[in-house]
Protein backbone atom coordinates (compact mmCIF):
# COMPACT_ATOMS: atom_id res chain seq x y z
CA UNK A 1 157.12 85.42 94.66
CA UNK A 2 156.25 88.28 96.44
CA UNK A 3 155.60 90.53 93.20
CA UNK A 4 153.66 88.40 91.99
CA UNK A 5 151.25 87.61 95.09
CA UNK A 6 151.18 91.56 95.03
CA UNK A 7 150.21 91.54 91.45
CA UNK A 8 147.78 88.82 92.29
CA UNK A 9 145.90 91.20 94.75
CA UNK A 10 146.60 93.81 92.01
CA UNK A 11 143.95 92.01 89.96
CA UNK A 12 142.04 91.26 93.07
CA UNK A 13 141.66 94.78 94.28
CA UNK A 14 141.17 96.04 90.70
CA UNK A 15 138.58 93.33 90.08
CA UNK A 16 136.53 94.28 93.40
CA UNK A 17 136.52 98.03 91.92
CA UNK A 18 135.06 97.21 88.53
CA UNK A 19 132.45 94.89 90.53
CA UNK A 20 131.27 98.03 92.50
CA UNK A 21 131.26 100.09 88.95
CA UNK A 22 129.22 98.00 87.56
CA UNK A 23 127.07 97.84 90.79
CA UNK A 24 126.44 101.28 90.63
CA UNK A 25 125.48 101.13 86.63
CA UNK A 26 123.13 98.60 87.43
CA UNK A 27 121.85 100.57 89.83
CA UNK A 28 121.41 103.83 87.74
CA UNK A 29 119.74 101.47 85.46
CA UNK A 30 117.37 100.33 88.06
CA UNK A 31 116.73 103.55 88.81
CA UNK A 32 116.59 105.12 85.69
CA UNK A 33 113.88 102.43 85.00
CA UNK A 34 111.45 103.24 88.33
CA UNK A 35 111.96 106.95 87.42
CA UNK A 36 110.93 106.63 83.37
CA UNK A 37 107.80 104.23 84.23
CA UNK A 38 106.77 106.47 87.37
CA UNK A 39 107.00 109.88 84.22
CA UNK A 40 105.51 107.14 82.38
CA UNK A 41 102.43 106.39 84.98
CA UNK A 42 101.79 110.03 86.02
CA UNK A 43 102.18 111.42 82.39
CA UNK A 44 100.09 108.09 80.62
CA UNK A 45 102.84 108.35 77.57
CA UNK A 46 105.15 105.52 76.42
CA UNK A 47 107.75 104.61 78.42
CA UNK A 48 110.00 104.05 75.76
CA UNK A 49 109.09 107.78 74.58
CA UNK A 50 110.76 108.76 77.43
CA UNK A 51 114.82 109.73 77.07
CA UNK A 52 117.18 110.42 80.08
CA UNK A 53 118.03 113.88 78.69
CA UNK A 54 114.56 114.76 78.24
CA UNK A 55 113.51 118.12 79.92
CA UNK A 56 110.67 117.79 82.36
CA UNK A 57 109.30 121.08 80.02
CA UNK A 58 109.10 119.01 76.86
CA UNK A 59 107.38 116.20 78.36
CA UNK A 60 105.18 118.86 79.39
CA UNK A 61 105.02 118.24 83.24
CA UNK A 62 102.73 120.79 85.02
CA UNK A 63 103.41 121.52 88.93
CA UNK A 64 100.62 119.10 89.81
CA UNK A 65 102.49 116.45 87.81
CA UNK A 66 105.40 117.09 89.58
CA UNK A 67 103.79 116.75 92.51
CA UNK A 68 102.09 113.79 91.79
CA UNK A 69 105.76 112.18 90.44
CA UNK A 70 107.39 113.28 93.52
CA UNK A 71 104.96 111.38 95.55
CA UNK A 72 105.51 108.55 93.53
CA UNK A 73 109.20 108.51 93.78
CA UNK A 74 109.39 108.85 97.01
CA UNK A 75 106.89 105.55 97.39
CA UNK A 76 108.19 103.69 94.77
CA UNK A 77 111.85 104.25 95.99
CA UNK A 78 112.31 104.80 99.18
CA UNK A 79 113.67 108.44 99.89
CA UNK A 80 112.24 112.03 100.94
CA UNK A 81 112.38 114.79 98.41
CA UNK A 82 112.90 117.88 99.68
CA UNK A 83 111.12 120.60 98.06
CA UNK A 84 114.61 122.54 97.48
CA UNK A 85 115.71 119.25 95.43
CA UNK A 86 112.91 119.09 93.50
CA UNK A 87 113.11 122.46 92.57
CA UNK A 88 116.91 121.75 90.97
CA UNK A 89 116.12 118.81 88.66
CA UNK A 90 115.29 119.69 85.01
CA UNK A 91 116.05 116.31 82.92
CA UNK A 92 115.04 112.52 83.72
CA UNK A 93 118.93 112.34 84.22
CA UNK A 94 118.72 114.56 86.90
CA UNK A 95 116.36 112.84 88.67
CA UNK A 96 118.09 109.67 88.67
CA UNK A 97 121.04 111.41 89.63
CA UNK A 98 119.43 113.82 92.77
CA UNK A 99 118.08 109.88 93.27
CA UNK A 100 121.28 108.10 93.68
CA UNK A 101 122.91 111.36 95.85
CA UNK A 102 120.20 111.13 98.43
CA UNK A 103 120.44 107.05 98.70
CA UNK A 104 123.92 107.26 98.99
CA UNK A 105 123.41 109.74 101.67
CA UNK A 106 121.08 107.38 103.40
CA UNK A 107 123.35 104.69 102.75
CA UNK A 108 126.25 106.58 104.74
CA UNK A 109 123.69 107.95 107.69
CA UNK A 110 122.99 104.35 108.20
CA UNK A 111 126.41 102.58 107.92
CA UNK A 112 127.83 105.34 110.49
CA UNK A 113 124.94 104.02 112.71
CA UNK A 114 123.04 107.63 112.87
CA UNK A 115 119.46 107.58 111.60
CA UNK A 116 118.97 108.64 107.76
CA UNK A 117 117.21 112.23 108.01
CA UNK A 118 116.82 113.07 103.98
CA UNK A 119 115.72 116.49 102.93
């Protein structure tokens, strides 16, 4: 009885992990979906056109469009950029990734009860 109440929690446990997996590709989807129509907005191209290993050089962003998506970003989702993160990103993946690193920091700040300072 008692291997199988462990096995129960077995699936339990195992069950709560693939919930917070597919949490967190949900969220890289919702994110991956405010970054492509913010390129989309500041670039006034498709967002369809616009693929997650796509360079910021071949969608042919200038430093004022980066400027003008950072702004965006940082609006549309909540977070501060730093300038030094900014300066690392080269694909839309990367983006969504530097994204989800500084929420998650945020996230952490704010759960340990210590204000989130981003950036």
């Amino acid at each position: 009885m008692a291997v199988a109440l462990l096995a129960g929690f077995g699936l339990c446990f195992a069950g709560v992990s693939a919930t917070v997996t597919l949490n967190e590709e949900r969220m890289s989807d919702v994110l991956m979906d405010q970054v492509t129509t913010a390129l989309a907005k500041v670039k006034r191209i498709p967002k369809e056109s616009i693929a997650p290993d796509a360079t910021l050089e071949s969608l042919k962003m200038d430093s004022l469009d980066t400027i003008t998506l950072l702004f965006e970003l940082e609006e549309v989702v909540g977070v501060t950029i730093s300038d030094e993160q900014a300066r690392t990103v080269r694909t839309v993946r990367d983006i969504v990734e530097g994204i989800r690193r500084l929420k998650d920091a945020a996230a952490a700040s704010s759960s340990a009860g210590a204000p989130a300072v981003i950036g």
